[in-house]
Protein backbone atom coordinates (compact mmCIF):
# COMPACT_ATOMS: atom_id res chain seq x y z
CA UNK A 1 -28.17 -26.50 -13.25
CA UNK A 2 -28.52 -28.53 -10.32
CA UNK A 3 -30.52 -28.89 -7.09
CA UNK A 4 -30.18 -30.73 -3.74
CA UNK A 5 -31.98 -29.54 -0.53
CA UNK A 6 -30.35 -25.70 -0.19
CA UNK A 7 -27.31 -26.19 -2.28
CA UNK A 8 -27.18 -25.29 -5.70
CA UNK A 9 -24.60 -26.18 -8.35
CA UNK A 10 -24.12 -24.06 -11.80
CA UNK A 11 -22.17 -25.47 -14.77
CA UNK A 12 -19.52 -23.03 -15.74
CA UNK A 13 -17.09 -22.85 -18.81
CA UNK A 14 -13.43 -23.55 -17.98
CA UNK A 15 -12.92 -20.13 -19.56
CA UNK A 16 -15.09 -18.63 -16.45
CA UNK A 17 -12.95 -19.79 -13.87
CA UNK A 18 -10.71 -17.00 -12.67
CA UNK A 19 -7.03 -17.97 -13.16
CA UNK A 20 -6.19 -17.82 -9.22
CA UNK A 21 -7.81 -21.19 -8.79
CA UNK A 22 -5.39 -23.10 -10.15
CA UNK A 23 -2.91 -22.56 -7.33
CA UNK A 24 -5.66 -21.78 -4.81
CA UNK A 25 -5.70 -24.35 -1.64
CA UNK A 26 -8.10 -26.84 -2.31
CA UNK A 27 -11.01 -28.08 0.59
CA UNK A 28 -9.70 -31.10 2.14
CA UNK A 29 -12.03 -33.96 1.94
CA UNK A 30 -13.62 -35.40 4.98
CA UNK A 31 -13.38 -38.62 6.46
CA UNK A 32 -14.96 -40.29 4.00
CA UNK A 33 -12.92 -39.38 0.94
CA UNK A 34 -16.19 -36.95 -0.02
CA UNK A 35 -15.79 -33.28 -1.06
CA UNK A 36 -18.54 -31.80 1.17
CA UNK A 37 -20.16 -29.16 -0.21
CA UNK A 38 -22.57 -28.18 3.07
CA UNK A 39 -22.98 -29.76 6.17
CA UNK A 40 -25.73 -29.83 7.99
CA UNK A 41 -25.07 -27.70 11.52
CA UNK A 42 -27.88 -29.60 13.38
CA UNK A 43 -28.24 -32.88 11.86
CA UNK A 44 -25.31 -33.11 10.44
CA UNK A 45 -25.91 -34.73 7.48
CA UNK A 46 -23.39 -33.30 4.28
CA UNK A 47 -24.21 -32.79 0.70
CA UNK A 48 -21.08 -34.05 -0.86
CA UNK A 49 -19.04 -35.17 -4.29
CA UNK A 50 -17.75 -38.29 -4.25
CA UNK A 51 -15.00 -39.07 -7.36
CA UNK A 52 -12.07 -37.57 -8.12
CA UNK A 53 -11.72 -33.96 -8.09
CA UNK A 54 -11.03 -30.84 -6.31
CA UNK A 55 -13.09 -27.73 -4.40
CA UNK A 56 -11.98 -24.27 -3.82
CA UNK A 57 -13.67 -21.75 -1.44
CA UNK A 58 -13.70 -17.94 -3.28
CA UNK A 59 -13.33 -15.22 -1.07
CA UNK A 60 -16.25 -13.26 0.04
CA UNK A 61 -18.77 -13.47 3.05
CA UNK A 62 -20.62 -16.32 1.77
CA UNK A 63 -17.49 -17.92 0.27
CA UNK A 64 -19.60 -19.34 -2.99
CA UNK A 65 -17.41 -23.06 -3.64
CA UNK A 66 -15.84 -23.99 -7.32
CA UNK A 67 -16.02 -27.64 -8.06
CA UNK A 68 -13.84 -29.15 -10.62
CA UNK A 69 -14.91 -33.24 -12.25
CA UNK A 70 -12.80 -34.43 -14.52
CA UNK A 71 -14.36 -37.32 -14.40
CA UNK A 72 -17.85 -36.74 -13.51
CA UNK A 73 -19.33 -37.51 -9.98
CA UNK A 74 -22.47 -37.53 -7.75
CA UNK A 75 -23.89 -35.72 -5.12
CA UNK A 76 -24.76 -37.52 -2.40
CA UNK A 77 -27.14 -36.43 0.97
CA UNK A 78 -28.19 -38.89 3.47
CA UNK A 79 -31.78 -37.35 2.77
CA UNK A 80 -31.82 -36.69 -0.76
CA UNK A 81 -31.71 -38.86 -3.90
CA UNK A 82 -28.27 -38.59 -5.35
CA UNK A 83 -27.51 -36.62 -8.27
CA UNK A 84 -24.93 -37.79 -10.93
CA UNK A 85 -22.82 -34.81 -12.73
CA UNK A 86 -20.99 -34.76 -15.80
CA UNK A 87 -17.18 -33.90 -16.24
CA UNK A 88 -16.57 -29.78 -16.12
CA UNK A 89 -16.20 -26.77 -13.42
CA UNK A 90 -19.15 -26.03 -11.56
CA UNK A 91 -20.33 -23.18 -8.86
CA UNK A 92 -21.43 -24.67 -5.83
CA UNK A 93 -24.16 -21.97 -4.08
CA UNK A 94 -25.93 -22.20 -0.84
CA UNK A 95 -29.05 -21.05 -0.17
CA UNK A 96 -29.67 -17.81 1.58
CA UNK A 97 -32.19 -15.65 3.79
CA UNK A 98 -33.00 -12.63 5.02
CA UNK A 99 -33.50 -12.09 8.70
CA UNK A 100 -33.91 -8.49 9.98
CA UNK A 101 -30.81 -6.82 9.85
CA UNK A 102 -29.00 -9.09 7.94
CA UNK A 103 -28.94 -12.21 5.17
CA UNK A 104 -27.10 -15.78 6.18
CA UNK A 105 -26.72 -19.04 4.46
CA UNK A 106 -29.83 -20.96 5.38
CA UNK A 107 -29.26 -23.52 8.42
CA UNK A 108 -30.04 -27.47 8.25
């Protein structure tokens, strides 16, 4: 398991990703070439993959991310030290909090 700033990212077995995902539309990657995983709304800073692979949004109101490597790759943050990641799946979760009334993905 893996940390940077409010986004975490879980190993998962290929076996654990649903079979949809394969034909799913992939995130495009920004203008960079980087998968971004979370960008910042008021700096605008961006955790993000670079390296070969792919990213697909699952539905629901927080939309957690699946991030495929098959070749490994590193997180990367403008403010963070980057972290390097083996080959695999992974679930990419951002960081949430409660607010009267309601819970939202926590703002950078």
């Amino acid at each position: 398991m893996y940390r940077q700033g409010d986004v975490l990212i879980v190993p998962v077995t290929e076996e654990a990703v649903p079979p949809h995902v394969a034909v799913a539309p992939k995130e495009r990657r920004d203008g960079r070439g980087r998968l971004v995983l979370a960008l910042g709304e008021v700096t605008g800073h961006a955790h993000a993959v670079v390296g070969p692979g792919d990213l697909v949004r699952e539905p629901g109101p927080f939309g957690p991310l699946l991030l495929h490597l098959p070749q490994g790759g590193r997180v990367v943050h403008e403010e963070h030290a980057a972290i390097a990641l083996p080959k695999g799946w992974y679930r990419v979760i951002r960081q949430r909090e409660y607010v009267p009334g309601s819970v939202r993905i926590v703002a950078d």
